[in-house]
C-alpha atoms as a PDB file:
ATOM      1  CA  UNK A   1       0.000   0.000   0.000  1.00  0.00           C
ATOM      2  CA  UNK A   2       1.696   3.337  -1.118  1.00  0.00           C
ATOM      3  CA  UNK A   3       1.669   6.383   1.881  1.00  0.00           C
ATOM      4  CA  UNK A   4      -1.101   7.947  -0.290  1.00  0.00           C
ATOM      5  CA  UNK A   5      -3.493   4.960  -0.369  1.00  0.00           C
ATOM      6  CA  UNK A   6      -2.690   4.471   3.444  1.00  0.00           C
ATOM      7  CA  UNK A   7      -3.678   8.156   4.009  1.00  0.00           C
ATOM      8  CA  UNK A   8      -6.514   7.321   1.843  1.00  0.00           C
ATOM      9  CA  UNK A   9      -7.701   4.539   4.015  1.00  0.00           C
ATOM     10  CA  UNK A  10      -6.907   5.956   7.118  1.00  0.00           C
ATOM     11  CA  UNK A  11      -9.050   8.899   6.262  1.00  0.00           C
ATOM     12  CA  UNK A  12     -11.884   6.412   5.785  1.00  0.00           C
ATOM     13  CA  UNK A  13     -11.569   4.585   8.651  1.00  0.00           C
ATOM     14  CA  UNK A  14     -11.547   7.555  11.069  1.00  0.00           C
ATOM     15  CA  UNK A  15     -14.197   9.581   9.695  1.00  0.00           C
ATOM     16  CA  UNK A  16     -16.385   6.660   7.968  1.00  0.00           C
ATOM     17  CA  UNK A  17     -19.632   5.832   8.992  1.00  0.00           C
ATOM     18  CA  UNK A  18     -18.924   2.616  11.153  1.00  0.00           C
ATOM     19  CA  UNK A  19     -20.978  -0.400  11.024  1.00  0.00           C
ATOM     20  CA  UNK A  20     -20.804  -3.122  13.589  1.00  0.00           C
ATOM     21  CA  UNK A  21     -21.231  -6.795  11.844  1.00  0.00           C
ATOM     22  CA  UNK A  22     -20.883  -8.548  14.540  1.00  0.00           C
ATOM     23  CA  UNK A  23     -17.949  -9.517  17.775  1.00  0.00           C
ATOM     24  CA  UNK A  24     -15.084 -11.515  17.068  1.00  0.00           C
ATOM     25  CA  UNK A  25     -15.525 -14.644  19.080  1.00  0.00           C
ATOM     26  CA  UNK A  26     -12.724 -16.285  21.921  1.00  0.00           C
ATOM     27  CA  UNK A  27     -10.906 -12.608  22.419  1.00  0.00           C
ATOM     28  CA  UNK A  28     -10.907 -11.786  26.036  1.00  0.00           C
ATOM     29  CA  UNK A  29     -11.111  -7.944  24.909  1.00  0.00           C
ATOM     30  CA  UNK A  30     -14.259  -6.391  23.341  1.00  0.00           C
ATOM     31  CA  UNK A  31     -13.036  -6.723  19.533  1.00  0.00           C
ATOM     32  CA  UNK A  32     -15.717  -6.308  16.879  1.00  0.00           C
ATOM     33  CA  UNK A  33     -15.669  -6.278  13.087  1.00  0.00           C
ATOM     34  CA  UNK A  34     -17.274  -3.513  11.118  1.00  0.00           C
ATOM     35  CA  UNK A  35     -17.215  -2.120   8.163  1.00  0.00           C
ATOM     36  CA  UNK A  36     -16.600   2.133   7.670  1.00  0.00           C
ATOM     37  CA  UNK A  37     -17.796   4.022   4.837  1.00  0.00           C
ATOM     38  CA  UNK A  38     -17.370   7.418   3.542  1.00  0.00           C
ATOM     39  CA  UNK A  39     -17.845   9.032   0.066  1.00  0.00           C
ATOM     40  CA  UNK A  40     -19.205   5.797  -1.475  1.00  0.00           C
ATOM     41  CA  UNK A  41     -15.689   3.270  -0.113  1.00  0.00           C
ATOM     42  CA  UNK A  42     -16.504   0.911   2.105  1.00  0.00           C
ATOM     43  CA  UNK A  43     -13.763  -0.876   3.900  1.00  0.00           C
ATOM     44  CA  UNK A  44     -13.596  -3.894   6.203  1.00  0.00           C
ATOM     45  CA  UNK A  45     -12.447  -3.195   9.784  1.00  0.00           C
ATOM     46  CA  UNK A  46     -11.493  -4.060  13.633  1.00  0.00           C
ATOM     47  CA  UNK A  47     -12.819  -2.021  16.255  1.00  0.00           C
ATOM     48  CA  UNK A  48     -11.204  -1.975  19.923  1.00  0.00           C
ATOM     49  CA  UNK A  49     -13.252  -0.081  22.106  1.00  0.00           C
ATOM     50  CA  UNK A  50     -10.884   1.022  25.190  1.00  0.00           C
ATOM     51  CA  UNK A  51     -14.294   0.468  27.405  1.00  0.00           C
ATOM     52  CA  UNK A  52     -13.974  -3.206  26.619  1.00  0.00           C
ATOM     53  CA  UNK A  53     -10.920  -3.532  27.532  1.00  0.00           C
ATOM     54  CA  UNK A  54      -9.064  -6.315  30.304  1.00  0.00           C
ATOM     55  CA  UNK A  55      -6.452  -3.810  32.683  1.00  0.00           C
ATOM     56  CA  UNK A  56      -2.760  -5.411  32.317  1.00  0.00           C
ATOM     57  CA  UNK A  57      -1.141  -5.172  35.827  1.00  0.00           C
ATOM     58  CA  UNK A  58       2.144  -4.681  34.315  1.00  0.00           C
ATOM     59  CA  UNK A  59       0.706  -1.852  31.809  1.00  0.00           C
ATOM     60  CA  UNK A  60      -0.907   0.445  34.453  1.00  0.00           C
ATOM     61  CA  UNK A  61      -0.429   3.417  32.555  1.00  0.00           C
ATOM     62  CA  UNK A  62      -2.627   4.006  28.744  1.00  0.00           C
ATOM     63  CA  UNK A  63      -4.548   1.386  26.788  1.00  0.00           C
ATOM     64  CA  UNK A  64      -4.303  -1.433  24.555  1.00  0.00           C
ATOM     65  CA  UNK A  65      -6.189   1.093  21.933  1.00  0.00           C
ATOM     66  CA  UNK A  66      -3.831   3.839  22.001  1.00  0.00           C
ATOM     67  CA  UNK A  67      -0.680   1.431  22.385  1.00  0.00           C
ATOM     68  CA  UNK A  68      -1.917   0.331  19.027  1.00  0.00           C
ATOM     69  CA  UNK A  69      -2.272   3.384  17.032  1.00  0.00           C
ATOM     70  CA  UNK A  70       1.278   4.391  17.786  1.00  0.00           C
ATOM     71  CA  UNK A  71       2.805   1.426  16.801  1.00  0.00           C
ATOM     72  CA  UNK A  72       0.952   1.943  13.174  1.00  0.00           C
ATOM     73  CA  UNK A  73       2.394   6.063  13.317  1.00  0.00           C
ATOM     74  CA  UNK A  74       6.599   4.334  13.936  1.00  0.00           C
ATOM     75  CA  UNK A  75       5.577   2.040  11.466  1.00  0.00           C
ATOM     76  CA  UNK A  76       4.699   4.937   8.920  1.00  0.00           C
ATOM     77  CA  UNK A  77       7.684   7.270  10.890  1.00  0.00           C
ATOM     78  CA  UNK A  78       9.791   4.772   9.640  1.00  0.00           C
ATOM     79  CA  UNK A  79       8.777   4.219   5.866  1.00  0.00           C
ATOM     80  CA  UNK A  80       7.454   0.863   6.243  1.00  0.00           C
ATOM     81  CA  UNK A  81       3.968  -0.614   4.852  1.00  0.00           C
ATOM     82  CA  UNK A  82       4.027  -3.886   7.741  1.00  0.00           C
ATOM     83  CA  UNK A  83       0.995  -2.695  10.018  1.00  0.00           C
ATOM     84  CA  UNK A  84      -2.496  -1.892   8.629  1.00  0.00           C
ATOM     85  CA  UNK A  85      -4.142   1.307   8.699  1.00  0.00           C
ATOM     86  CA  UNK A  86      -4.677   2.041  12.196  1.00  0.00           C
ATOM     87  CA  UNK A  87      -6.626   5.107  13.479  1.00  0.00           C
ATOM     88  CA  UNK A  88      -7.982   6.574  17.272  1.00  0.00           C
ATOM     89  CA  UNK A  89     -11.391   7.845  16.958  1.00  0.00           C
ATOM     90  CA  UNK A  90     -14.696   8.046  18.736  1.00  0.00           C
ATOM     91  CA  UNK A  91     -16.914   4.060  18.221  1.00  0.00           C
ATOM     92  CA  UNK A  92     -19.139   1.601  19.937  1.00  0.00           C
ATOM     93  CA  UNK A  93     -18.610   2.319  23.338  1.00  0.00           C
ATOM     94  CA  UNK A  94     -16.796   5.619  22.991  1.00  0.00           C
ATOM     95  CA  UNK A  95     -12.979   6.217  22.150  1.00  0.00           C
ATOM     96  CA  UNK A  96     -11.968   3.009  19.968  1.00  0.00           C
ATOM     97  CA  UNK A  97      -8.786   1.762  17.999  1.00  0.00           C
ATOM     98  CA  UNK A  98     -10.100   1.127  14.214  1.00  0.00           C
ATOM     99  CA  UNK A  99      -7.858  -0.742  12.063  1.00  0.00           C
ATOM    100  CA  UNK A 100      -8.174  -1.855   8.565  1.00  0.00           C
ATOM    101  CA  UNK A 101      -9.275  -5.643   8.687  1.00  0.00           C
ATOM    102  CA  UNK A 102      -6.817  -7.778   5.764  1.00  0.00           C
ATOM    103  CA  UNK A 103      -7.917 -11.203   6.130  1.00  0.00           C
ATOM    104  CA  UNK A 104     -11.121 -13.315   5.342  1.00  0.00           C
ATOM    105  CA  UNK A 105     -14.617 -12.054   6.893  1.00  0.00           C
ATOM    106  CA  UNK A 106     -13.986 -13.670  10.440  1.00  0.00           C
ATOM    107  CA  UNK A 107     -18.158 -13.439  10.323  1.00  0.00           C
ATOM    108  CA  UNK A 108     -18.466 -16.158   7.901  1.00  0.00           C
ATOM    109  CA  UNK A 109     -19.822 -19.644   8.910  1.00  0.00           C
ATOM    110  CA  UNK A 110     -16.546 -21.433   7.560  1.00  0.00           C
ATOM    111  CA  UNK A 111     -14.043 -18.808   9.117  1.00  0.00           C
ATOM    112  CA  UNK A 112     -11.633 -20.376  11.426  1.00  0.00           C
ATOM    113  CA  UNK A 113     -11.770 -19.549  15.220  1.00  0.00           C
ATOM    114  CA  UNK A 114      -8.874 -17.209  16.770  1.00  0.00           C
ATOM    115  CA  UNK A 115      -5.961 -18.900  18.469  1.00  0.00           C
ATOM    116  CA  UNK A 116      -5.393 -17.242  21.340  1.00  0.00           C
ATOM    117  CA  UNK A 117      -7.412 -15.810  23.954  1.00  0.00           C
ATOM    118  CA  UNK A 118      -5.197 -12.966  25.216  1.00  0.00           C
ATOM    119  CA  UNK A 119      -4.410 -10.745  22.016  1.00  0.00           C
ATOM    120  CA  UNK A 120      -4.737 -12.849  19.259  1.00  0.00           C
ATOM    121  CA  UNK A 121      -8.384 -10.970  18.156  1.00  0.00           C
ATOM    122  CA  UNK A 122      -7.240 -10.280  14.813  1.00  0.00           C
ATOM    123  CA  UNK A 123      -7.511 -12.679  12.505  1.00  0.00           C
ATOM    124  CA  UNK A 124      -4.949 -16.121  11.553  1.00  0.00           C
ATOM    125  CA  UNK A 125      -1.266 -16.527  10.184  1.00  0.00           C
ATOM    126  CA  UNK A 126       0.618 -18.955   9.150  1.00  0.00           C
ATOM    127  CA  UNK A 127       2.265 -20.767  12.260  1.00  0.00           C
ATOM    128  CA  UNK A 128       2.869 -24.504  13.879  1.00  0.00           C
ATOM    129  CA  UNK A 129       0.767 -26.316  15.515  1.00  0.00           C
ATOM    130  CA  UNK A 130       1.388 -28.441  18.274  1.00  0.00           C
ATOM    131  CA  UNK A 131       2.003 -32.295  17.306  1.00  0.00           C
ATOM    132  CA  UNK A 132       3.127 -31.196  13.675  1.00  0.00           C
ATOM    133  CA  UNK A 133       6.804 -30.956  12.259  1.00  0.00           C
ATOM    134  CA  UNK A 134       7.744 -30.000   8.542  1.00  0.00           C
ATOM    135  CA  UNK A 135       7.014 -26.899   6.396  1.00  0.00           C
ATOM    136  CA  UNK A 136       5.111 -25.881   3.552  1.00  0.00           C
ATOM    137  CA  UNK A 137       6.591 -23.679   0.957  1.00  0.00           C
ATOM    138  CA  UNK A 138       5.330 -20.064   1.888  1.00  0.00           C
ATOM    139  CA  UNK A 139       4.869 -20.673   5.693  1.00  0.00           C
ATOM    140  CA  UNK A 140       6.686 -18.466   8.412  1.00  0.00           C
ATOM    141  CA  UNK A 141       6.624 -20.270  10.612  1.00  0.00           C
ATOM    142  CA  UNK A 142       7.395 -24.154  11.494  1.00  0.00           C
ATOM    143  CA  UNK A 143       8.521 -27.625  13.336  1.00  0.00           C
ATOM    144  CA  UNK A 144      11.338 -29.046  12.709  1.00  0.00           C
ATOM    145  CA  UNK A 145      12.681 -32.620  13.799  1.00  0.00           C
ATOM    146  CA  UNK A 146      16.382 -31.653  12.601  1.00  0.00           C
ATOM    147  CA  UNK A 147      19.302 -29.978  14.827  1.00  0.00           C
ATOM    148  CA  UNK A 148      19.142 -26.999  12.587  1.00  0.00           C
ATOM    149  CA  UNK A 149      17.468 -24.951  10.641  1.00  0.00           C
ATOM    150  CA  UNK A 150      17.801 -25.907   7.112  1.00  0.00           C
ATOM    151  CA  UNK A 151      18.703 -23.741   4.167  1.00  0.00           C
ATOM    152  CA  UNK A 152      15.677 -20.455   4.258  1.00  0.00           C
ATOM    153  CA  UNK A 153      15.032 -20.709   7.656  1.00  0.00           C
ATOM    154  CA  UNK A 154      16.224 -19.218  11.284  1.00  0.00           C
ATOM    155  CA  UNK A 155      16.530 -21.050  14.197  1.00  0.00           C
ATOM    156  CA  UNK A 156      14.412 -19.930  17.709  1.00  0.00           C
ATOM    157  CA  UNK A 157      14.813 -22.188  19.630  1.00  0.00           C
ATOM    158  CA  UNK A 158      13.680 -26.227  21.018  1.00  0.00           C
ATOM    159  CA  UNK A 159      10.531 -26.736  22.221  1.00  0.00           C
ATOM    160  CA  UNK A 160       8.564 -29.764  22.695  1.00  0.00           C
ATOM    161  CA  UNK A 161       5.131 -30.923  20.969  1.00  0.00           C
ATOM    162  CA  UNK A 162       2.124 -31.723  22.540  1.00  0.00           C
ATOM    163  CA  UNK A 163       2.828 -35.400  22.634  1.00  0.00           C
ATOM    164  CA  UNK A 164       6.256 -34.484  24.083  1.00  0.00           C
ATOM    165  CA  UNK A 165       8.102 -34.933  20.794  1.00  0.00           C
ATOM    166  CA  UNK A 166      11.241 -32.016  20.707  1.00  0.00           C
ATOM    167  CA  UNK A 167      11.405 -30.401  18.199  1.00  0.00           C
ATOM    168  CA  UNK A 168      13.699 -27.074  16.532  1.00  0.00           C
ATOM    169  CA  UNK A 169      11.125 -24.148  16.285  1.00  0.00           C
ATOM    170  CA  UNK A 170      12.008 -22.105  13.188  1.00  0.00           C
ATOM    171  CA  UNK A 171      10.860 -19.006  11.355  1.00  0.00           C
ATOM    172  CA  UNK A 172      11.722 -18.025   7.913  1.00  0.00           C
ATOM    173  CA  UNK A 173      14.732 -16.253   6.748  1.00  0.00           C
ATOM    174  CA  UNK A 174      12.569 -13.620   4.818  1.00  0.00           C
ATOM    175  CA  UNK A 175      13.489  -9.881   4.629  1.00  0.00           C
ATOM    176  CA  UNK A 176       9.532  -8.897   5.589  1.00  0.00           C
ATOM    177  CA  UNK A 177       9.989 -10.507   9.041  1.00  0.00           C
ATOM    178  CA  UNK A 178      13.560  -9.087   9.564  1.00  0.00           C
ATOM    179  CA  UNK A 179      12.140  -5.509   8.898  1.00  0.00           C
ATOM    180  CA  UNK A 180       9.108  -6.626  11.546  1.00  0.00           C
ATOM    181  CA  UNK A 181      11.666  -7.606  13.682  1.00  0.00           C
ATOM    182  CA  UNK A 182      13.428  -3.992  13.988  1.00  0.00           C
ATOM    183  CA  UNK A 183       9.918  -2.633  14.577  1.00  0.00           C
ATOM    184  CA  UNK A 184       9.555  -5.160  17.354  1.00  0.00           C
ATOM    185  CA  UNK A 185      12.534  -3.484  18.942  1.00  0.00           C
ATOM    186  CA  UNK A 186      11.660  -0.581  18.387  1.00  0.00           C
ATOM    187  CA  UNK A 187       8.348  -0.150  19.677  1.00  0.00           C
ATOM    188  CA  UNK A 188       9.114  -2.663  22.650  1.00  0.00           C
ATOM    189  CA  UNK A 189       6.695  -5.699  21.404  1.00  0.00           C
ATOM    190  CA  UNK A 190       5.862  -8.095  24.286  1.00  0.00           C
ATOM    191  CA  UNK A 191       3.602 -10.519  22.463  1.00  0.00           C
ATOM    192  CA  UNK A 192       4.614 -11.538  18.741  1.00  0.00           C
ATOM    193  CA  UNK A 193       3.070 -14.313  18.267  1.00  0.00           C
ATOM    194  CA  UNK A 194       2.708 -16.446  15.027  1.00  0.00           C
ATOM    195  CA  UNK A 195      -0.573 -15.770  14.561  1.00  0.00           C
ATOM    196  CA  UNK A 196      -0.276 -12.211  14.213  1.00  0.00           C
ATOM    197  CA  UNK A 197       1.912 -12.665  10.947  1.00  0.00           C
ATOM    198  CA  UNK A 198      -0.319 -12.304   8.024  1.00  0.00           C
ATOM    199  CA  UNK A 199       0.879 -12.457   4.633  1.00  0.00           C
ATOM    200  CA  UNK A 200      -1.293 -11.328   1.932  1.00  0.00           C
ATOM    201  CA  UNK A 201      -1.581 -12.815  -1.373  1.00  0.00           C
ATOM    202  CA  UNK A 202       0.194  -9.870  -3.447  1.00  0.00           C
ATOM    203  CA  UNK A 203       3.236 -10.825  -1.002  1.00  0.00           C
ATOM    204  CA  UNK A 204       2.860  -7.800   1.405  1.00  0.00           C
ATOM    205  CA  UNK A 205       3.169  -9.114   4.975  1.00  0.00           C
ATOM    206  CA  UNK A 206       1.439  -7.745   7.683  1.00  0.00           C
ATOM    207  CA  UNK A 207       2.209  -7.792  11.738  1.00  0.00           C
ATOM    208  CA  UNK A 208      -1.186  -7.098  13.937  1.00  0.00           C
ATOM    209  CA  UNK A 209      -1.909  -7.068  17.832  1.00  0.00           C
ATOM    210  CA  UNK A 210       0.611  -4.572  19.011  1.00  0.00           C
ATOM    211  CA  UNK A 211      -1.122  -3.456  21.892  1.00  0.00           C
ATOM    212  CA  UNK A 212       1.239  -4.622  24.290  1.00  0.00           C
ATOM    213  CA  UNK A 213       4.038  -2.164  23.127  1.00  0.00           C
ATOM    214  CA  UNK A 214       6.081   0.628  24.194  1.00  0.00           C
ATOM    215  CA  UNK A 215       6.953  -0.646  28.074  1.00  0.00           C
ATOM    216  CA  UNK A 216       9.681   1.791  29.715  1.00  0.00           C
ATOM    217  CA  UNK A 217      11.042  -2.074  30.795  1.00  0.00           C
ATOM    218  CA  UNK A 218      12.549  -4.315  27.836  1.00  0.00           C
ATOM    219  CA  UNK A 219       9.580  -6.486  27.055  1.00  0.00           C
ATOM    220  CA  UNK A 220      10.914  -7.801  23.893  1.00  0.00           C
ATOM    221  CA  UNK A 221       9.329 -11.185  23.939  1.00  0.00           C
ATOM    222  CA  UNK A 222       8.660 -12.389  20.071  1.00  0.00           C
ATOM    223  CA  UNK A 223       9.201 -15.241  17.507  1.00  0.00           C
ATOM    224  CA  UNK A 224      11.670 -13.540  15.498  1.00  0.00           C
ATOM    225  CA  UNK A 225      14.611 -13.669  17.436  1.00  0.00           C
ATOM    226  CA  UNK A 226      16.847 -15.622  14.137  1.00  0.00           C
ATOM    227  CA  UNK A 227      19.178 -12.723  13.266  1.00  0.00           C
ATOM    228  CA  UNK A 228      19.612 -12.043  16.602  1.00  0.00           C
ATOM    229  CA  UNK A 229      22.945 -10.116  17.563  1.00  0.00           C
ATOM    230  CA  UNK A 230      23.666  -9.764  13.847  1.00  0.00           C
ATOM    231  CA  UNK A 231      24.023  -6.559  11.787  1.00  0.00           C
ATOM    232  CA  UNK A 232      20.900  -4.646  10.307  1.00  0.00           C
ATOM    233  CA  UNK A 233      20.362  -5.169   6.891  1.00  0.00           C
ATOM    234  CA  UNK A 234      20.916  -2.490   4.141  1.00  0.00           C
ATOM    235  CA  UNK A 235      18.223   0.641   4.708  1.00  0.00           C
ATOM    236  CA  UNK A 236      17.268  -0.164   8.335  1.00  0.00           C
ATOM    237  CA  UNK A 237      19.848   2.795   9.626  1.00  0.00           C
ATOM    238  CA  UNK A 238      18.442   4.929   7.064  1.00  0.00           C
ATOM    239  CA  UNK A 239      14.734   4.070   8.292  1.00  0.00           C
ATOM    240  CA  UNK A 240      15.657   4.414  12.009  1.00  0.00           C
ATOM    241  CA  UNK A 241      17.289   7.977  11.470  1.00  0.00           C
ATOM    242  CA  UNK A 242      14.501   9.082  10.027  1.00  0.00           C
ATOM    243  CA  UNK A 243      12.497   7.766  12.762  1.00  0.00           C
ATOM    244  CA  UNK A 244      15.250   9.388  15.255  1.00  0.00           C
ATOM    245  CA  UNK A 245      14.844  12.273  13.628  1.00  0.00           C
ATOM    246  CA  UNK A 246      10.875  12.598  13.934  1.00  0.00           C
ATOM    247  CA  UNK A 247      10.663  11.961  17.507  1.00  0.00           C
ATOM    248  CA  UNK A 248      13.156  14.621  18.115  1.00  0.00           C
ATOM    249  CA  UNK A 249      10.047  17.190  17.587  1.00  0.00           C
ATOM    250  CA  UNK A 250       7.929  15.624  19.766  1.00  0.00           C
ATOM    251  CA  UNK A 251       5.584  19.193  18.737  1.00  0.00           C
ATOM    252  CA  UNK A 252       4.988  18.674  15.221  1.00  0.00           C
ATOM    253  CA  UNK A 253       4.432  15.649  12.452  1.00  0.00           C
ATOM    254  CA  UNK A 254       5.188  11.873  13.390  1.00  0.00           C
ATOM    255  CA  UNK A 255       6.481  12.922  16.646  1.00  0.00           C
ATOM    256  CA  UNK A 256       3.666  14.658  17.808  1.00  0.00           C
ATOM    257  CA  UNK A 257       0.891  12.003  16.949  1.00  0.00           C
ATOM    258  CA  UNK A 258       3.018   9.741  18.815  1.00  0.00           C
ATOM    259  CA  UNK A 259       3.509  12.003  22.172  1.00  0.00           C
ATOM    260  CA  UNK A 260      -0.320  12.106  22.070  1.00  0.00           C
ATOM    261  CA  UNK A 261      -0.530   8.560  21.861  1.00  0.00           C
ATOM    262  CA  UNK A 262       1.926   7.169  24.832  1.00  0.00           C
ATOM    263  CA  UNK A 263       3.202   8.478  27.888  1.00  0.00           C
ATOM    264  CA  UNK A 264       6.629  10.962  28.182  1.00  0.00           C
ATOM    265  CA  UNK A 265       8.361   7.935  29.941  1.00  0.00           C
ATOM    266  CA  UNK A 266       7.228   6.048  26.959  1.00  0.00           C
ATOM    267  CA  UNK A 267       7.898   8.353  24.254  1.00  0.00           C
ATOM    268  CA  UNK A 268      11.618   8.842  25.820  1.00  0.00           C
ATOM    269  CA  UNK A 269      12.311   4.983  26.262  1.00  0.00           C
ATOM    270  CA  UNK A 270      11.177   4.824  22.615  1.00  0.00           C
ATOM    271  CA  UNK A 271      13.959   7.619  21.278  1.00  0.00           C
ATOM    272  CA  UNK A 272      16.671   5.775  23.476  1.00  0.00           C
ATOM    273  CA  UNK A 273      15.816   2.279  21.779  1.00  0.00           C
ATOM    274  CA  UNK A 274      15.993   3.640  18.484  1.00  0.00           C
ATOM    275  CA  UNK A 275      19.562   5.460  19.456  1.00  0.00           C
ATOM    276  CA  UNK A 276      20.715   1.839  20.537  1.00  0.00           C
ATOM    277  CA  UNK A 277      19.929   0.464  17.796  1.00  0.00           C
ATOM    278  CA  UNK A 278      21.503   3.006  15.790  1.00  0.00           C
ATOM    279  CA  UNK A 279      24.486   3.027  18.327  1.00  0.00           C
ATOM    280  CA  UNK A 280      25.081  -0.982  17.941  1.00  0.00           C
ATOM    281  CA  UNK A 281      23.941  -1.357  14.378  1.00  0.00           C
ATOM    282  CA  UNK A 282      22.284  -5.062  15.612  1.00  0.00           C
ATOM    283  CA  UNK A 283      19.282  -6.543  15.931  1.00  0.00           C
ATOM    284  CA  UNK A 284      18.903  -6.861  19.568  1.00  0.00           C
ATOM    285  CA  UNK A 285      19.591 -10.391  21.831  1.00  0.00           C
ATOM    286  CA  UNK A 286      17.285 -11.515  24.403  1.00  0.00           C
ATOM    287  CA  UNK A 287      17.697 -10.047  27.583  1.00  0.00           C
ATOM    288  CA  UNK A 288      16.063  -9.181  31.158  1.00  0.00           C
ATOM    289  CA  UNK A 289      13.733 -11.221  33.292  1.00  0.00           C
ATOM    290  CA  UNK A 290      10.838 -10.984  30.447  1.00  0.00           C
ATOM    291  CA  UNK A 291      10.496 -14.362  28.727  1.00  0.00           C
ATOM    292  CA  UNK A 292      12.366 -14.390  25.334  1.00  0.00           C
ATOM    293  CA  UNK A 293       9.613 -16.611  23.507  1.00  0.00           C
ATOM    294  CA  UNK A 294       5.541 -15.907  23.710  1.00  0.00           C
ATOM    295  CA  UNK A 295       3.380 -18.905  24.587  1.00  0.00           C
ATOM    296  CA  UNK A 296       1.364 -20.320  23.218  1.00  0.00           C
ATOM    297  CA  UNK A 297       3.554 -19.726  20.060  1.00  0.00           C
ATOM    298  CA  UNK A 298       0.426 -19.024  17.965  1.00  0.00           C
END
């Protein structure tokens, strides 16, 4: 999606007429699907009304709504089409997150039930499932009974199936997911899970769910830990410095929509990520008392 067509979109989807379909079943949060219109476009979307929201005891301070929204404003800070249009505006239930919905109409009587009850209201990716080994050509994510990773993939790290099997968990060695995996750092992600990968069938990728974000702690806790301690890839440093360079006016453009959106403890823990990873040049290793690896994976 080029910047206009996202401005496009997001334009829709925060001054559209909304229309609630229907709630997305198994999320633990209020999460409904609607559709906005507005000058005769109608587009699919995900409401998140900060009403129906579950309080996280170790984010006392903003919502998942907000938390949300700011991670789609790095995303665009930083040049990158990997989140979907994602706007703050007033819903169901009063101040909502609204986010452009990219996968099948989760309304429909063959659509596939969400994975995971915490954050995973947002649709499917492609992932492993428990008892399985082996990958498909075009998955992300798989099982592996080998040592290593084979030849296109990353190693995470052994795990165990459900029948107590071990088995090398693996992600692929695909630049989409790298670039998701700076903006994981970036904005602090504590829950990447696989199901909030989803690829699109003109080969965009998309990452969704990113209200747990922006802690002043290191929360990194994610999938895509395979390039771990190695160097950014060509135009990362370019994207961060721009970044960088938009927070620095925290009064005007990017920087300002994002002071609006998190707290100043947030918004300075932010600028000091992005200056390490500027500083080291690396994707970051795990680190502090968070756990490394989300469960369940999907």
């Amino acid at each position: 999606m080029t910047p206009d067509q996202q401005e496009e979109t997001a334009k829709i989807l925060a001054h559209g007429r909304l229309t609630v379909l229907g709630r997305i079943p198994d999320a633990s949060n209020a999460v409904l699907y609607a559709t906005a219109e507005l000058g005769g476009r109608t587009v699919p979307c995900v409401c998140k009304p900060v009403a129906g929201e579950r309080p996280l005891w170790d984010f006392p301070e903003g919502n998942l709504a907000r938390r949300e929204v700011a991670a789609y404003e790095v995303c665009r800070a930083l040049g990158w089409d990997l989140v979907p249009p994602t706007v703050l505006r007033e819903g169901p239930g009063g101040e909502t997150m609204c986010q452009l919905w990219v996968g099948p109409d989760p309304l429909a009587e063959d659509a596939e039930p969400a994975e995971d009850e915490d954050e995973d209201e947002d649709g499917s990716g492609d992932g492993p499932r428990a008892g399985e080994t082996g990958a498909a050509p075009g998955e992300l994510l798989a099982l592996t009974e080998g040592p290593e990773a084979g030849p296109g993939w990353r190693a995470i790290g052994q795990v165990e199936t459900a029948d107590g099997t071990p088995a090398l968990l693996v992600h692929a060695d695909d630049p989409r997911l790298r670039r998701l995996a700076v903006l994981d750092a970036v904005i602090n992600n504590g829950d990447r899970k696989g199901g909030h990968l989803l690829p699109q069938p003109d080969g965009r990728l998309h990452g969704i769910d990113h209200g747990v974000t922006f802690h002043t702690e290191d929360k990194l806790r994610t999938l895509l830990w395979g390039w771990a301690g190695e160097p950014l890839p060509d135009g990362v440093p370019r994207a961060l410095t721009s970044l960088a360079d938009a927070l620095a006016d925290p009064a005007g453009g990017p920087g300002a929509r994002i002071a609006e959106l998190i707290s100043p403890a947030e918004y300075a823990a932010l600028r000091e990520r992005v200056a390490e990873l500027l500083r080291t040049g690396r994707h970051p290793r795990p680190g502090g008392e968070w756990p490394a690896i989300p469960w369940p994976l999907i």
